[in-house]
Protein backbone atom coordinates (compact mmCIF):
# COMPACT_ATOMS: atom_id res chain seq x y z
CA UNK A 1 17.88 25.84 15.04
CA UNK A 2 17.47 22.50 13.00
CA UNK A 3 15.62 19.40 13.45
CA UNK A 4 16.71 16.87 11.41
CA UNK A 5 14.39 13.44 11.31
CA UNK A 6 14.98 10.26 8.91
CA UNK A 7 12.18 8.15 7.61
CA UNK A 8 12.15 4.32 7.67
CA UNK A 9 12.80 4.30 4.30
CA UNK A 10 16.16 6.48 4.49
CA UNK A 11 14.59 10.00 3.54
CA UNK A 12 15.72 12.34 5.38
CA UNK A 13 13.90 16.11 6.49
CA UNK A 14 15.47 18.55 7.59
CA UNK A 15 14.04 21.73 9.14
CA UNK A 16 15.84 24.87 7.82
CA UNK A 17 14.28 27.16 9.58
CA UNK A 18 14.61 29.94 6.73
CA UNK A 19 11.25 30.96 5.24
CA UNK A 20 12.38 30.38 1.60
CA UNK A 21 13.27 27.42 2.18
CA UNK A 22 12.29 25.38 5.22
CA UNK A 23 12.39 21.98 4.14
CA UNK A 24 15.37 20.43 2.80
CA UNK A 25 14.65 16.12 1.94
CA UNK A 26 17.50 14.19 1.07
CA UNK A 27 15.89 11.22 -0.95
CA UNK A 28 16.55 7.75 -0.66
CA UNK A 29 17.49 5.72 -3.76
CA UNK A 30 13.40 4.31 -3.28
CA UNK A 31 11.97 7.60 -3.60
CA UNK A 32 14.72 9.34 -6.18
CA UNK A 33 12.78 9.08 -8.65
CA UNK A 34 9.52 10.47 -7.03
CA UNK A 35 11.27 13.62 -6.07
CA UNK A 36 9.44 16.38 -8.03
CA UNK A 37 6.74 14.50 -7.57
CA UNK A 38 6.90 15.23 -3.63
CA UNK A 39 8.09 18.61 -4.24
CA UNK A 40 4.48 19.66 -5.88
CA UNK A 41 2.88 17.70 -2.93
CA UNK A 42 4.51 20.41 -0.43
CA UNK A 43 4.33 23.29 -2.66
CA UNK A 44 0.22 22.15 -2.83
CA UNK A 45 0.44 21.88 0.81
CA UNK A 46 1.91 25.09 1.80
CA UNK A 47 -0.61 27.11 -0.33
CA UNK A 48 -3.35 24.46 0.57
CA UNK A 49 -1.81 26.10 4.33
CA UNK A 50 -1.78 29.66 3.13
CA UNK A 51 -5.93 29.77 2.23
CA UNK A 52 -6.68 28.10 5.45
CA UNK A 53 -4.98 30.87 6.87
CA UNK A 54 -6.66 33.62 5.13
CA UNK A 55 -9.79 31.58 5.70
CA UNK A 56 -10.90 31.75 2.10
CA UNK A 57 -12.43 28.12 2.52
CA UNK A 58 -13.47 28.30 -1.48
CA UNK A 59 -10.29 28.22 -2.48
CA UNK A 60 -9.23 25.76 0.73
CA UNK A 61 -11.77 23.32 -1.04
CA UNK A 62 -9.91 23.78 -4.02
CA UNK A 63 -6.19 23.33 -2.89
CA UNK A 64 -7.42 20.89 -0.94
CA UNK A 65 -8.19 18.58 -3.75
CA UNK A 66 -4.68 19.93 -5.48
CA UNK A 67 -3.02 18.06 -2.72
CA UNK A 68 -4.91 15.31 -2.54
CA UNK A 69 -4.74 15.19 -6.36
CA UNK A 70 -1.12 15.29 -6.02
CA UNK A 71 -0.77 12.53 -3.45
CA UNK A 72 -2.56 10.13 -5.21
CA UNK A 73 -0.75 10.75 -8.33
CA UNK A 74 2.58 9.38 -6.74
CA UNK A 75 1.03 5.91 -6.09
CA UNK A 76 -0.04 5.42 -9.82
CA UNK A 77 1.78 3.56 -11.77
């Protein structure tokens, strides 16, 4: 099954529901250009995900800040 949502801004996510791939985003012409950017966000997230999992919280400290290093990086100019 796939869920589909669009963002305010005209992204829009869609659920694949494969695990290789189970986000597809089709960008809006804002956020084109940010694209790889976003794509190390989730990549950050998922194994930020995967250590919280295997409840290894030294290295959920350190993806943590990954992401967070990632998401800030988008917003600089």
């Amino acid at each position: 099954m796939r869920h589909s949502q669009k963002s305010p801004c005209g992204c829009e996510i869609t659920g694949t529901g494969t695990e290789e791939n189970p986000l597809r985003i089709v960008f809006c012409p804002l956020h084109h250009n940010y694209q790889g950017a976003i794509a190390i966000a989730l990549v950050r997230m998922e194994q930020l995900k995967q250590s919280i999992e295997r409840r290894n919280w030294t290295e959920t400290e350190f993806q943590f800040d990954r992401v967070l290093r990632a998401l800030t990086k988008q917003n600089q100019p």
